[in-house]
PDB file of N, CA and C in Angstrom:
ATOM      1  N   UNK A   1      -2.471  -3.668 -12.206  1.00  0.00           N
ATOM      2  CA  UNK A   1      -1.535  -4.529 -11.519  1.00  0.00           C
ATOM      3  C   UNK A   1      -2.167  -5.004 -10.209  1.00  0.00           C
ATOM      4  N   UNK A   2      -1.794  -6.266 -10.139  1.00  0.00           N
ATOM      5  CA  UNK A   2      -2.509  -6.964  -8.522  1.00  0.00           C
ATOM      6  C   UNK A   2      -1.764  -5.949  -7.147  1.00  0.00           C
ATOM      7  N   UNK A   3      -2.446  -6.101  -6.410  1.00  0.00           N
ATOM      8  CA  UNK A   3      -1.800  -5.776  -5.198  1.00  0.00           C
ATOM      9  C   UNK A   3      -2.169  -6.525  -4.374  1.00  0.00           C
ATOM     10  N   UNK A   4      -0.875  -6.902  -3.264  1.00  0.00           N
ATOM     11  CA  UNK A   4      -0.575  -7.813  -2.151  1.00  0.00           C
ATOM     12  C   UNK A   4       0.569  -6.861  -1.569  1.00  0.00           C
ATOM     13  N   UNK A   5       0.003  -6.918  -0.344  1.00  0.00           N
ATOM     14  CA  UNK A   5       0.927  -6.580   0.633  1.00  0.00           C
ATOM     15  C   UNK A   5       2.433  -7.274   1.206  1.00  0.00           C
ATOM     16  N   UNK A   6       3.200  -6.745   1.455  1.00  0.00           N
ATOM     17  CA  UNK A   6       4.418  -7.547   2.029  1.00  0.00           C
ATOM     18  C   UNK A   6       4.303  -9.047   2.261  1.00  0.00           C
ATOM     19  N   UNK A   7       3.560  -8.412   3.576  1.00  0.00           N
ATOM     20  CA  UNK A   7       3.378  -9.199   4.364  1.00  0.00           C
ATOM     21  C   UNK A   7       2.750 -10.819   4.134  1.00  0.00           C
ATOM     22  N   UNK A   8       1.439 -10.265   3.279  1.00  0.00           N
ATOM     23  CA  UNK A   8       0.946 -11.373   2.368  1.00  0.00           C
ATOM     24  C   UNK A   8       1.462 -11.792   1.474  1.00  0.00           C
ATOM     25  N   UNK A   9       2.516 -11.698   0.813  1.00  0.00           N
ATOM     26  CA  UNK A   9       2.678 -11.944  -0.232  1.00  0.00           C
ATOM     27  C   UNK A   9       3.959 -13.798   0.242  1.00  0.00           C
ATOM     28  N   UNK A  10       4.530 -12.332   1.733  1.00  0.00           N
ATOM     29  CA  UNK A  10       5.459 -13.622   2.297  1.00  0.00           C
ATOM     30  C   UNK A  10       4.911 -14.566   2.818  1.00  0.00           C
ATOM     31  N   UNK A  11       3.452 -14.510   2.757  1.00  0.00           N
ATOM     32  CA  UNK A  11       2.722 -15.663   3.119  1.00  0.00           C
ATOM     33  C   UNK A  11       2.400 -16.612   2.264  1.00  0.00           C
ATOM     34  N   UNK A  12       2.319 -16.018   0.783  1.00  0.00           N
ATOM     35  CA  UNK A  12       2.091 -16.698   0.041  1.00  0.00           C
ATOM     36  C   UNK A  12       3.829 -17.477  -0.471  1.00  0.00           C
ATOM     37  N   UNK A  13       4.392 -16.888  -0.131  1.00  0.00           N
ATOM     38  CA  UNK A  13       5.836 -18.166  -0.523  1.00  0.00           C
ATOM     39  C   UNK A  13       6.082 -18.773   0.554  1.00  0.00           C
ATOM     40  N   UNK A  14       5.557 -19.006   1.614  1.00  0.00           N
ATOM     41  CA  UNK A  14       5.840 -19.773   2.541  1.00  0.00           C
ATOM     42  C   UNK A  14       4.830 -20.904   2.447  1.00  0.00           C
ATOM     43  N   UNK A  15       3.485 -20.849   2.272  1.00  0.00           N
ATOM     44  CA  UNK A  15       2.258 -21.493   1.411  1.00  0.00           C
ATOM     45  C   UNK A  15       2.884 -22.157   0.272  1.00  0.00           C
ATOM     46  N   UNK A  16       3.541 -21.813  -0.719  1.00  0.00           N
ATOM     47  CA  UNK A  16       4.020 -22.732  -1.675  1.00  0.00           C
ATOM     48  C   UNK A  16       5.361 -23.627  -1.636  1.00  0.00           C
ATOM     49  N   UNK A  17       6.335 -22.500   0.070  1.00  0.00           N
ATOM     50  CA  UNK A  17       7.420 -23.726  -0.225  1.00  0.00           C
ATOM     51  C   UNK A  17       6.527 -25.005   0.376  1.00  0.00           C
ATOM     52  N   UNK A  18       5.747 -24.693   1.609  1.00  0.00           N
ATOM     53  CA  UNK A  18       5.115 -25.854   1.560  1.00  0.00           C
ATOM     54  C   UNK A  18       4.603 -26.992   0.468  1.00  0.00           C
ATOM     55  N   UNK A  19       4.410 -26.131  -0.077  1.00  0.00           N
ATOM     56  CA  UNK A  19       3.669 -27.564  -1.633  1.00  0.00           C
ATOM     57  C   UNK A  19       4.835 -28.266  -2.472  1.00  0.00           C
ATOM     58  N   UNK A  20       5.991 -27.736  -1.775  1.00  0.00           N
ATOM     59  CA  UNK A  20       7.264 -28.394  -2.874  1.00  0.00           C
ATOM     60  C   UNK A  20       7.170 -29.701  -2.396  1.00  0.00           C
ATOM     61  N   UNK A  21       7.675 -30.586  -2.492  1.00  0.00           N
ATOM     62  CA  UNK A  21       7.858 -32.025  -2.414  1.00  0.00           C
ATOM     63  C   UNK A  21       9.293 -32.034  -1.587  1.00  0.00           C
ATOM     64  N   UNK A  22       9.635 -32.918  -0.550  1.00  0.00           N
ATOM     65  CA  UNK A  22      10.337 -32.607   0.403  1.00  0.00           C
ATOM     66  C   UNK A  22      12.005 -33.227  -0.310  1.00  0.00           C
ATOM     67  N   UNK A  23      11.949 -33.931  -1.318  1.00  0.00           N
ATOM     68  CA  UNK A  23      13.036 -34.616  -1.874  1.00  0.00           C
ATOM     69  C   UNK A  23      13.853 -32.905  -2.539  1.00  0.00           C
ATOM     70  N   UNK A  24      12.948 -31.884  -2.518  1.00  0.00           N
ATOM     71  CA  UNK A  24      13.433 -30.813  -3.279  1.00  0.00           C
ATOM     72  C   UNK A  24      14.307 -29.904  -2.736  1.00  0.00           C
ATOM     73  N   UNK A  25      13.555 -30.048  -0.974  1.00  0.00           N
ATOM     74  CA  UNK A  25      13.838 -28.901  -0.436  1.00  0.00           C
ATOM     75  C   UNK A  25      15.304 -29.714   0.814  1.00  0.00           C
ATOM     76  N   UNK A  26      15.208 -30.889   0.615  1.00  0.00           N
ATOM     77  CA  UNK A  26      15.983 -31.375   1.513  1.00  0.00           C
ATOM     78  C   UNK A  26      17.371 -31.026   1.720  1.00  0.00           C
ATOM     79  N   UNK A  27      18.174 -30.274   0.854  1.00  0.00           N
ATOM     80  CA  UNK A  27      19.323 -29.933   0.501  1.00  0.00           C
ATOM     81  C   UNK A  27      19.632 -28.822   1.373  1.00  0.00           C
ATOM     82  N   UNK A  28      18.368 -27.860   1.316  1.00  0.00           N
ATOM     83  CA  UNK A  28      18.563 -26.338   1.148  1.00  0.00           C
ATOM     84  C   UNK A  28      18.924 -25.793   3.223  1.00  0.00           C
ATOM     85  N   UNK A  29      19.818 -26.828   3.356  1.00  0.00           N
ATOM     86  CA  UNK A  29      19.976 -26.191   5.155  1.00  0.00           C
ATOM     87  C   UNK A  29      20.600 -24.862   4.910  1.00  0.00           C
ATOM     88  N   UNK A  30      21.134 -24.118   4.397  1.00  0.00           N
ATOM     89  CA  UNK A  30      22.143 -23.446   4.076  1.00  0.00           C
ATOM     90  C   UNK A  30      21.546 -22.579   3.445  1.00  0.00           C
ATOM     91  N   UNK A  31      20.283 -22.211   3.143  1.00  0.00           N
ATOM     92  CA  UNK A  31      19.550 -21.212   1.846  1.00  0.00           C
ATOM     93  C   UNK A  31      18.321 -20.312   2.878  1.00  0.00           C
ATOM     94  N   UNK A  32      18.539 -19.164   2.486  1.00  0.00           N
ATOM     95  CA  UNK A  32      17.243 -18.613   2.901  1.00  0.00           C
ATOM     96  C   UNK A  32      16.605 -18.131   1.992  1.00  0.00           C
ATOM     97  N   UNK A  33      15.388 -17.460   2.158  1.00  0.00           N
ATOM     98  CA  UNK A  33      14.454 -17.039   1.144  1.00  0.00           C
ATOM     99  C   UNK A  33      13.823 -15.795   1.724  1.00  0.00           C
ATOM    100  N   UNK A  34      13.859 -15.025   0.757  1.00  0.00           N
ATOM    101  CA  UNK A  34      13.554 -13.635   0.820  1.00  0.00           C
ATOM    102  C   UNK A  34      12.840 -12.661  -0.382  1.00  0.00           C
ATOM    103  N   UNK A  35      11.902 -12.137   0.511  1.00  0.00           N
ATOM    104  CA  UNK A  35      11.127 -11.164  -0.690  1.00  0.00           C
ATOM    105  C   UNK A  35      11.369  -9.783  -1.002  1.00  0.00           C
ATOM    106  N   UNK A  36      11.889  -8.742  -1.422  1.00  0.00           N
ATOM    107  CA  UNK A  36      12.018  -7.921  -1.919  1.00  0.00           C
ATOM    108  C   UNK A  36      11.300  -7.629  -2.824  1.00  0.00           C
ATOM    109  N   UNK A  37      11.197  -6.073  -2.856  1.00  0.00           N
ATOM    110  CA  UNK A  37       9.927  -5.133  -3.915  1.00  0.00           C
ATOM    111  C   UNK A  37      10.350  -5.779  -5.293  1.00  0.00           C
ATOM    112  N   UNK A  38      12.063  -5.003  -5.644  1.00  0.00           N
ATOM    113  CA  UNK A  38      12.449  -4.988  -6.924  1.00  0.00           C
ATOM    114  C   UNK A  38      13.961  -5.382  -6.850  1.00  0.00           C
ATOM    115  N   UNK A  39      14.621  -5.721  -7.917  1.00  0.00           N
ATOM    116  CA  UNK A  39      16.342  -5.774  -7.780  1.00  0.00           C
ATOM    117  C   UNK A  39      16.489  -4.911  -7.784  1.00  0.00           C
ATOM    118  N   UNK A  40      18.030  -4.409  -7.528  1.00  0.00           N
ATOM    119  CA  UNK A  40      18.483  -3.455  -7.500  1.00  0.00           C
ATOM    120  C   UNK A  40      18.689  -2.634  -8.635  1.00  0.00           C
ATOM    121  N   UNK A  41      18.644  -3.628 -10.007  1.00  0.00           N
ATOM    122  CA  UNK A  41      19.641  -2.945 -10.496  1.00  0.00           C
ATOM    123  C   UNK A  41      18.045  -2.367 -11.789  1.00  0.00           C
ATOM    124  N   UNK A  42      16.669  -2.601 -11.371  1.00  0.00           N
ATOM    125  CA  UNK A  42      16.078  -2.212 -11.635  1.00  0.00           C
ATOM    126  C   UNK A  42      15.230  -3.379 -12.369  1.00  0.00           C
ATOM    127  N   UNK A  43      16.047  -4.377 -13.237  1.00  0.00           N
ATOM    128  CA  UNK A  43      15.211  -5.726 -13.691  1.00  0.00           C
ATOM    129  C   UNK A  43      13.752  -6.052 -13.825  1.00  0.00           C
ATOM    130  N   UNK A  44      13.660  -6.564 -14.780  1.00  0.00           N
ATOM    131  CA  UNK A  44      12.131  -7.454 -14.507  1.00  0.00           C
ATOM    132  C   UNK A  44      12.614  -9.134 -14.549  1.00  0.00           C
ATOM    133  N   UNK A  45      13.252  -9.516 -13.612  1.00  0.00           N
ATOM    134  CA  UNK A  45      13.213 -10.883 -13.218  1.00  0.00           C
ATOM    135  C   UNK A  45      12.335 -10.857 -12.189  1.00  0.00           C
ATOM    136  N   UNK A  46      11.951 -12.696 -11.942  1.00  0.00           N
ATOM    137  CA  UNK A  46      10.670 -12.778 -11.047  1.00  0.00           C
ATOM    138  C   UNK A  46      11.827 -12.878  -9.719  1.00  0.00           C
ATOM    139  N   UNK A  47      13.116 -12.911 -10.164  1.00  0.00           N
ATOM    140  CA  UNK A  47      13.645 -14.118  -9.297  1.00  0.00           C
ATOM    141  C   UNK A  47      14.840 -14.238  -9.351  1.00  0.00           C
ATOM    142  N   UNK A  48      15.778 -14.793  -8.024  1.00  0.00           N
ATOM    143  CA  UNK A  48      17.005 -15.219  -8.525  1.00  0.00           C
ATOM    144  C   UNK A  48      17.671 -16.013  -7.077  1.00  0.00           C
ATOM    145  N   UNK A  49      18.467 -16.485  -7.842  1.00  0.00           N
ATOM    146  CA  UNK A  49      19.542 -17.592  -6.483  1.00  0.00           C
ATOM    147  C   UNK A  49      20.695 -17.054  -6.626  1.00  0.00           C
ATOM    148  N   UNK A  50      21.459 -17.043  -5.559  1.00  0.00           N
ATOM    149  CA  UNK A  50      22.669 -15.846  -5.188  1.00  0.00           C
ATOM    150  C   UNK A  50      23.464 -16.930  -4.387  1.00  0.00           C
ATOM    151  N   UNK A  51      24.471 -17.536  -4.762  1.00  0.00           N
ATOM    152  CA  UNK A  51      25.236 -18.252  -3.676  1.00  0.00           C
ATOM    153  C   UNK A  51      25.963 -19.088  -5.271  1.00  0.00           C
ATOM    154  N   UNK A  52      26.544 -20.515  -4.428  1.00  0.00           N
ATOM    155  CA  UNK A  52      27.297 -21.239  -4.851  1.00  0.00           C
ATOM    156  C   UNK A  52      26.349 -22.939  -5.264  1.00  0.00           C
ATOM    157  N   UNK A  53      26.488 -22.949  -6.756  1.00  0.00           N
ATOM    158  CA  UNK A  53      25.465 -24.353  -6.695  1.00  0.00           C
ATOM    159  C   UNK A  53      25.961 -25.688  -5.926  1.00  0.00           C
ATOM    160  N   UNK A  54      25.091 -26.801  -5.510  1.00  0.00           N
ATOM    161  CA  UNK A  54      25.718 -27.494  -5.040  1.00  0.00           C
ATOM    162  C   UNK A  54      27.048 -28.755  -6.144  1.00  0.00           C
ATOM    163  N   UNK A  55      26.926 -28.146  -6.748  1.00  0.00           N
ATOM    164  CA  UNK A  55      27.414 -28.802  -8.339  1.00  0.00           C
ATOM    165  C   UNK A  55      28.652 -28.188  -8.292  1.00  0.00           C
ATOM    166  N   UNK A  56      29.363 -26.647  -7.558  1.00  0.00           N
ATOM    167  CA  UNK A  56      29.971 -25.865  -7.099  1.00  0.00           C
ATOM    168  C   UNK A  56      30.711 -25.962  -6.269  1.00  0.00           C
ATOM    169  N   UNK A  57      30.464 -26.558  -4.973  1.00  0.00           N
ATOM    170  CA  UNK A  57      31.244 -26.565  -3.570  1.00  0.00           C
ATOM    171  C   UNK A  57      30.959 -27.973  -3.741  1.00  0.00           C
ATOM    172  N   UNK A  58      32.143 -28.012  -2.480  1.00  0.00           N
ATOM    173  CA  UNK A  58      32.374 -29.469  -1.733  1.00  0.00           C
ATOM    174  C   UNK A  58      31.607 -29.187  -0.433  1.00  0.00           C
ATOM    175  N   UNK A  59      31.967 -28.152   0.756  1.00  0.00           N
ATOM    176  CA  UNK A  59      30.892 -28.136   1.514  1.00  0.00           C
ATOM    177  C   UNK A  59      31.187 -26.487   2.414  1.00  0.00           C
ATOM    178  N   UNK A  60      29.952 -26.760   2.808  1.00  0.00           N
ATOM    179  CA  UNK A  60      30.056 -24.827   3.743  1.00  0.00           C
ATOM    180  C   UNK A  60      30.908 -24.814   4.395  1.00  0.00           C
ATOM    181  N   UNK A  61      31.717 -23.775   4.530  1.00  0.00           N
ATOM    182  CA  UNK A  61      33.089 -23.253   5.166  1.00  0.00           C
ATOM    183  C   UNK A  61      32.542 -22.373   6.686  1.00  0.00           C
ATOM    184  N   UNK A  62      32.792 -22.884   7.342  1.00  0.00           N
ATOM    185  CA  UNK A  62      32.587 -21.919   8.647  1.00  0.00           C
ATOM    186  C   UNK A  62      32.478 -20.356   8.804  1.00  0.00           C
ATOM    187  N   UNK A  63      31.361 -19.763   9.245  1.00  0.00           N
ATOM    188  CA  UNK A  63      31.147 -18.686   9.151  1.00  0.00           C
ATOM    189  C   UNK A  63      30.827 -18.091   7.336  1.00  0.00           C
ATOM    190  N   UNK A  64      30.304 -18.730   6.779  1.00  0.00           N
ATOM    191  CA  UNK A  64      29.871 -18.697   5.118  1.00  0.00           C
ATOM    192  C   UNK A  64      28.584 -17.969   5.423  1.00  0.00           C
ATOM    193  N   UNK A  65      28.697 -17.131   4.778  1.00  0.00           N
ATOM    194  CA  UNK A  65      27.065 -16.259   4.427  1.00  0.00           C
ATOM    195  C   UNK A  65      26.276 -17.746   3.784  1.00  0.00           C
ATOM    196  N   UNK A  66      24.815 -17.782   4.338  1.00  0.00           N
ATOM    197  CA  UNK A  66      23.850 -18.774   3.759  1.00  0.00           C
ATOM    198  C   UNK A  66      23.572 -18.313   2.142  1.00  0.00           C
ATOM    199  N   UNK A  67      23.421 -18.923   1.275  1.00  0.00           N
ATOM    200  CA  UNK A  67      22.904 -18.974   0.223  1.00  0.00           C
ATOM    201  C   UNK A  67      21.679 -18.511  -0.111  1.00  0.00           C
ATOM    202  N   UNK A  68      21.026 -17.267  -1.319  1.00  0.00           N
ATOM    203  CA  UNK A  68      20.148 -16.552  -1.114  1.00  0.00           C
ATOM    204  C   UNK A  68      19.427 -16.867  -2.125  1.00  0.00           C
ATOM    205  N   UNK A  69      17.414 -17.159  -1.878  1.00  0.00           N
ATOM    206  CA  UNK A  69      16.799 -17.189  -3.082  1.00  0.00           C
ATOM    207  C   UNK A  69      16.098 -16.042  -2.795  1.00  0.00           C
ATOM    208  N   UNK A  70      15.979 -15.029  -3.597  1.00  0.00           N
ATOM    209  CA  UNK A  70      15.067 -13.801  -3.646  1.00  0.00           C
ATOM    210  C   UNK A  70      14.029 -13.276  -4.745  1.00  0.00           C
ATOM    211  N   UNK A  71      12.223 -13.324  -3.779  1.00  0.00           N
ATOM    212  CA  UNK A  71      11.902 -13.215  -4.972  1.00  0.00           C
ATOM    213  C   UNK A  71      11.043 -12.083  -5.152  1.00  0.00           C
ATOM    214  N   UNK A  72      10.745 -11.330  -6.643  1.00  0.00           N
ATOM    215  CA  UNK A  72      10.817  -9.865  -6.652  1.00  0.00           C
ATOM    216  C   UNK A  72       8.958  -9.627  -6.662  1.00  0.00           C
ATOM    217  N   UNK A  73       8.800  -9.281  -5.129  1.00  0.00           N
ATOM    218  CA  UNK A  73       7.358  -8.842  -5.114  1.00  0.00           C
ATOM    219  C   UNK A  73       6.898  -7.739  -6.066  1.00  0.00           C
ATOM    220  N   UNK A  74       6.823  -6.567  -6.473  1.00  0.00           N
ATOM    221  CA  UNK A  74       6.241  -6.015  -7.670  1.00  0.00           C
ATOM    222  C   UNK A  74       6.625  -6.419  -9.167  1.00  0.00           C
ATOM    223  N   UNK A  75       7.836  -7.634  -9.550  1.00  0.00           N
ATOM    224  CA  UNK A  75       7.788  -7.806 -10.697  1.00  0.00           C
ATOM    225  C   UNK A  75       6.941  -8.799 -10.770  1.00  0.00           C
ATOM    226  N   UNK A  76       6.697  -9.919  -9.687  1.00  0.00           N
ATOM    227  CA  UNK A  76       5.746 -11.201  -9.858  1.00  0.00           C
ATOM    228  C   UNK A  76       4.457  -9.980  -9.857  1.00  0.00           C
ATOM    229  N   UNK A  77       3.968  -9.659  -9.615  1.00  0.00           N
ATOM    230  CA  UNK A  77       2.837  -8.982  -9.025  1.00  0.00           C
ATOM    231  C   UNK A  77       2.109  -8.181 -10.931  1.00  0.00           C
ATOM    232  N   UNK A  78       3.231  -7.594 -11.220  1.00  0.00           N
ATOM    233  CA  UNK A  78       3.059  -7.073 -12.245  1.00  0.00           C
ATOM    234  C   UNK A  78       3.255  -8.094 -13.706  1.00  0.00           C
ATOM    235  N   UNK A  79       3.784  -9.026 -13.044  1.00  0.00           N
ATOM    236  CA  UNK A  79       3.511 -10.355 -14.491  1.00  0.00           C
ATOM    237  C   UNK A  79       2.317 -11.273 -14.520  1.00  0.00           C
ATOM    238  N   UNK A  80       1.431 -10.914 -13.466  1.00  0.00           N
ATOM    239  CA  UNK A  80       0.531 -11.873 -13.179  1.00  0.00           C
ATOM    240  C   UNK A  80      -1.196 -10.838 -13.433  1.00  0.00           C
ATOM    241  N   UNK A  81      -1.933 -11.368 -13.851  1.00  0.00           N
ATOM    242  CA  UNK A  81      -3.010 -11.437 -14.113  1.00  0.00           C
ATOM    243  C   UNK A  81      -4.163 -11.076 -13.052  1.00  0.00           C
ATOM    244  N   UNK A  82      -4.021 -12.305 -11.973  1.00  0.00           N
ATOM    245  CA  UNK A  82      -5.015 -12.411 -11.310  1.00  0.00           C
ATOM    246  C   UNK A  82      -4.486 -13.226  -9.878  1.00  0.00           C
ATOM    247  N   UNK A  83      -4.909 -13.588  -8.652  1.00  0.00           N
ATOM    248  CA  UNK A  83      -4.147 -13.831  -7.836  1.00  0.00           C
ATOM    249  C   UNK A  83      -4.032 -15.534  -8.128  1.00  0.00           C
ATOM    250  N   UNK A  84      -4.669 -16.853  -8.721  1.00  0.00           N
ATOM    251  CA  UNK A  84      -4.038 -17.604  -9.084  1.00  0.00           C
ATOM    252  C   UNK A  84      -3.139 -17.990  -9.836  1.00  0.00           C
ATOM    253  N   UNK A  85      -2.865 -17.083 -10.564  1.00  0.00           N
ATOM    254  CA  UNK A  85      -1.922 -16.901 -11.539  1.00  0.00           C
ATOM    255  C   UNK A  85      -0.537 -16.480 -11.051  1.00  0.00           C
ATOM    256  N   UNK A  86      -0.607 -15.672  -9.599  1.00  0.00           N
ATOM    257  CA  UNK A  86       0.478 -15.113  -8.595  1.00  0.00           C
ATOM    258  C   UNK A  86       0.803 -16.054  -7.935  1.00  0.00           C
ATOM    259  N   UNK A  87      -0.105 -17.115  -7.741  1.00  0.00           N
ATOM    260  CA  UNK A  87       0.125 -18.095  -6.257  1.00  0.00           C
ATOM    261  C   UNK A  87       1.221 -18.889  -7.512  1.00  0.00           C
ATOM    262  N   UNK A  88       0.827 -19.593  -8.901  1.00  0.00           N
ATOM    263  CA  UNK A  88       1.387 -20.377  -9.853  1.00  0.00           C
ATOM    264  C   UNK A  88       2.781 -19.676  -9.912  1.00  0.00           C
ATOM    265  N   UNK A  89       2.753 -18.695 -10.355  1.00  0.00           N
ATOM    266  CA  UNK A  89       3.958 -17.977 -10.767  1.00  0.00           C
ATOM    267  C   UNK A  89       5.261 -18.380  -9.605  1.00  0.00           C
ATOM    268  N   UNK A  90       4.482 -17.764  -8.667  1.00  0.00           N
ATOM    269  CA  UNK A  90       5.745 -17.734  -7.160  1.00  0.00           C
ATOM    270  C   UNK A  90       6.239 -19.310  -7.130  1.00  0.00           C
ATOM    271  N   UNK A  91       5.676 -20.356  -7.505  1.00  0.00           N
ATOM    272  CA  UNK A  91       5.667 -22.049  -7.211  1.00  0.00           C
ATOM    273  C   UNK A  91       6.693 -21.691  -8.327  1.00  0.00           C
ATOM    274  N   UNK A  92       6.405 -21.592  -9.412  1.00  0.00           N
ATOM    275  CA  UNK A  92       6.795 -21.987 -10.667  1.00  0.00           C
ATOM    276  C   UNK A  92       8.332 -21.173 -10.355  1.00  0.00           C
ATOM    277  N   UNK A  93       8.523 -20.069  -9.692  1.00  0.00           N
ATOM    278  CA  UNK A  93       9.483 -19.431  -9.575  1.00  0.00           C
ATOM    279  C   UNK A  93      10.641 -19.973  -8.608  1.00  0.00           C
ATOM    280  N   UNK A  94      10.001 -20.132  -7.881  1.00  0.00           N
ATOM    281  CA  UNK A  94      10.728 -21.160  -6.326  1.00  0.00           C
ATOM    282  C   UNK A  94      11.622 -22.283  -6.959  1.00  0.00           C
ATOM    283  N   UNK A  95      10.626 -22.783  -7.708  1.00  0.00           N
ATOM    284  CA  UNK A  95      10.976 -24.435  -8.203  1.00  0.00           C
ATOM    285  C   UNK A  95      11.950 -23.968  -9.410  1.00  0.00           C
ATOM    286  N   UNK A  96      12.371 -23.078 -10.121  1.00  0.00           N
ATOM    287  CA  UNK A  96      13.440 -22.487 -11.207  1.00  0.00           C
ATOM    288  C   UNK A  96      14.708 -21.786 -10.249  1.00  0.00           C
ATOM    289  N   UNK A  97      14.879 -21.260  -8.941  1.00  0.00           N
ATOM    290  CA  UNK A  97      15.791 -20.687  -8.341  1.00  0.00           C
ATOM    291  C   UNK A  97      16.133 -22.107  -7.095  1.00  0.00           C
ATOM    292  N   UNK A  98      15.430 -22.859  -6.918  1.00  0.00           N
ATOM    293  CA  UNK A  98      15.949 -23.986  -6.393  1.00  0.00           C
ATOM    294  C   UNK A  98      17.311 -24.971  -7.387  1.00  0.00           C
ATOM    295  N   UNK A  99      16.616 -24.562  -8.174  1.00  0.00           N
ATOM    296  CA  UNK A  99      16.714 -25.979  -9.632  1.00  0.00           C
ATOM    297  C   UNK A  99      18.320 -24.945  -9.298  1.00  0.00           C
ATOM    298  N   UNK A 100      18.459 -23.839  -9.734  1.00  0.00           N
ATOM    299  CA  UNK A 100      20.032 -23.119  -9.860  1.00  0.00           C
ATOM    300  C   UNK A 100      20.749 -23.622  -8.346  1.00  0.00           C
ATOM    301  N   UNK A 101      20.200 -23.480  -7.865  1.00  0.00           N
ATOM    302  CA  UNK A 101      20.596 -23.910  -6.018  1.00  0.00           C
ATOM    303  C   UNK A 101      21.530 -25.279  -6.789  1.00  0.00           C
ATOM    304  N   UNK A 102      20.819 -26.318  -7.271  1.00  0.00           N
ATOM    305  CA  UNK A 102      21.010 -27.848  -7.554  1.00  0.00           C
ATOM    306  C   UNK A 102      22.176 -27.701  -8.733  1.00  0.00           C
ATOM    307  N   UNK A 103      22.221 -27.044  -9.319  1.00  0.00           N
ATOM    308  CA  UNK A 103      23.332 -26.249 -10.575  1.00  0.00           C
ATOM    309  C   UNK A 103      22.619 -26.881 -11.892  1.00  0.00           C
ATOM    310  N   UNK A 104      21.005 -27.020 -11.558  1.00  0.00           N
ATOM    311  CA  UNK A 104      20.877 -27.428 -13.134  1.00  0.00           C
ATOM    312  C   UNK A 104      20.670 -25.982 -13.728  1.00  0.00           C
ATOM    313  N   UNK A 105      21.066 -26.158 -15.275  1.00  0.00           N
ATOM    314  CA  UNK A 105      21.487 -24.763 -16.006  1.00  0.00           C
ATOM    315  C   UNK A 105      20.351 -24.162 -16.564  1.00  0.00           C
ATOM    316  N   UNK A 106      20.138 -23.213 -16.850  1.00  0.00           N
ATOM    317  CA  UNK A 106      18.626 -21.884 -17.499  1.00  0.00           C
ATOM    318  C   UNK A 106      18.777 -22.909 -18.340  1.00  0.00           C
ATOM    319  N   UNK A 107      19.298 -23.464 -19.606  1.00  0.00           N
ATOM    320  CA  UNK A 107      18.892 -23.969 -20.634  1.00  0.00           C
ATOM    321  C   UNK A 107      17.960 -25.164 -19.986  1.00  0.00           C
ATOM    322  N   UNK A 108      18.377 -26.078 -19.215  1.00  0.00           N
ATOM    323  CA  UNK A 108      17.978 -27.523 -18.899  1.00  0.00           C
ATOM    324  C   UNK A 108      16.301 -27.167 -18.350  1.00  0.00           C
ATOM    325  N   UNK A 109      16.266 -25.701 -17.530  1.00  0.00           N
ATOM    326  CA  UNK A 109      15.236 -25.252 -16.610  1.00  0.00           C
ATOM    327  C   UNK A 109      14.177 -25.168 -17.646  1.00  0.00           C
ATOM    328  N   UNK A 110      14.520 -24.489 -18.663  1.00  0.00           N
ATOM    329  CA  UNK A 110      13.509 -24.041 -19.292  1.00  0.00           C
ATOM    330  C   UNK A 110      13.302 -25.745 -20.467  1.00  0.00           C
ATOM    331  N   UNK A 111      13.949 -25.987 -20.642  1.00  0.00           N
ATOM    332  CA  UNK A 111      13.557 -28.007 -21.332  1.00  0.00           C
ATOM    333  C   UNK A 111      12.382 -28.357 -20.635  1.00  0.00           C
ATOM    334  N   UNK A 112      12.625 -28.151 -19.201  1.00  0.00           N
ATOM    335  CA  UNK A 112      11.864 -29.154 -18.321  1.00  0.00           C
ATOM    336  C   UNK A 112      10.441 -28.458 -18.056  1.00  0.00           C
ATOM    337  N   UNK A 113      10.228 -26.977 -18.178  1.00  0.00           N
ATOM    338  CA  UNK A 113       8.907 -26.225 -18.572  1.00  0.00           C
ATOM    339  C   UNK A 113       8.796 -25.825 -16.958  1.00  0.00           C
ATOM    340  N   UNK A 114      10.434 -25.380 -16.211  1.00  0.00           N
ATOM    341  CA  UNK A 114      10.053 -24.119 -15.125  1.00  0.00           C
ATOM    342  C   UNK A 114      10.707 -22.975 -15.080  1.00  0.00           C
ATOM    343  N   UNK A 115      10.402 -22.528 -16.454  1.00  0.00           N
ATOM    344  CA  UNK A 115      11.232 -20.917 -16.185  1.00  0.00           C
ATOM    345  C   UNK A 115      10.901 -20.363 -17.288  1.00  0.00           C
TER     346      UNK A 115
END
């Protein structure tokens, strides 16, 4: 299994939200992003979006917890190969827990060849 540190690793999703295209990320005032080891509930997802899609609400309610994308440093770590394959994965992952942010559905995600 690869190893990357925390620290690096949050470097490396901050490195790829950069590479998103800004029409993607323009929405997301309201979203944070966060890395964690593993879920809780033990999972091998890479990934997940935790909030309300925008397909969902009309608009943020005062004092609203921000909307959460979290993504799972030892399961990416342990699905990946080699470290370009980690840098791809985390993009490829970002861009599938955004897409839920937007309320397009796992079926449509995986049509379009990001998930």
């Amino acid at each position: 299994m690869l190893s990357v540190s925390h620290e690096d690793f949050e470097i490396l999703v901050g490195e790829s939200l950069d590479t998103l295209h800004e029409d993607m990320l323009r929405e997301l005032d309201n979203v944070i992003f966060l890395v964690e080891d593993h879920p809780a509930d033990g999972g091998d997802v890479l990934g997940v979006y935790e909030g309300f899609s925008l397909a969902e609400r009309d608009v943020y309610g005062y004092g609203e917890e921000p909307d959460r994308i979290i993504l799972y440093r030892e399961n990416l770590l342990a699905h990946c190969a080699d470290h370009d394959e980690l840098v791809s994965e985390i993009r490829i992952t970002l861009v599938h827990e955004i897409a839920h942010f937007y309320g397009i559905s796992e079926a449509r995600i995986h049509e379009l060849g990001w998930g």
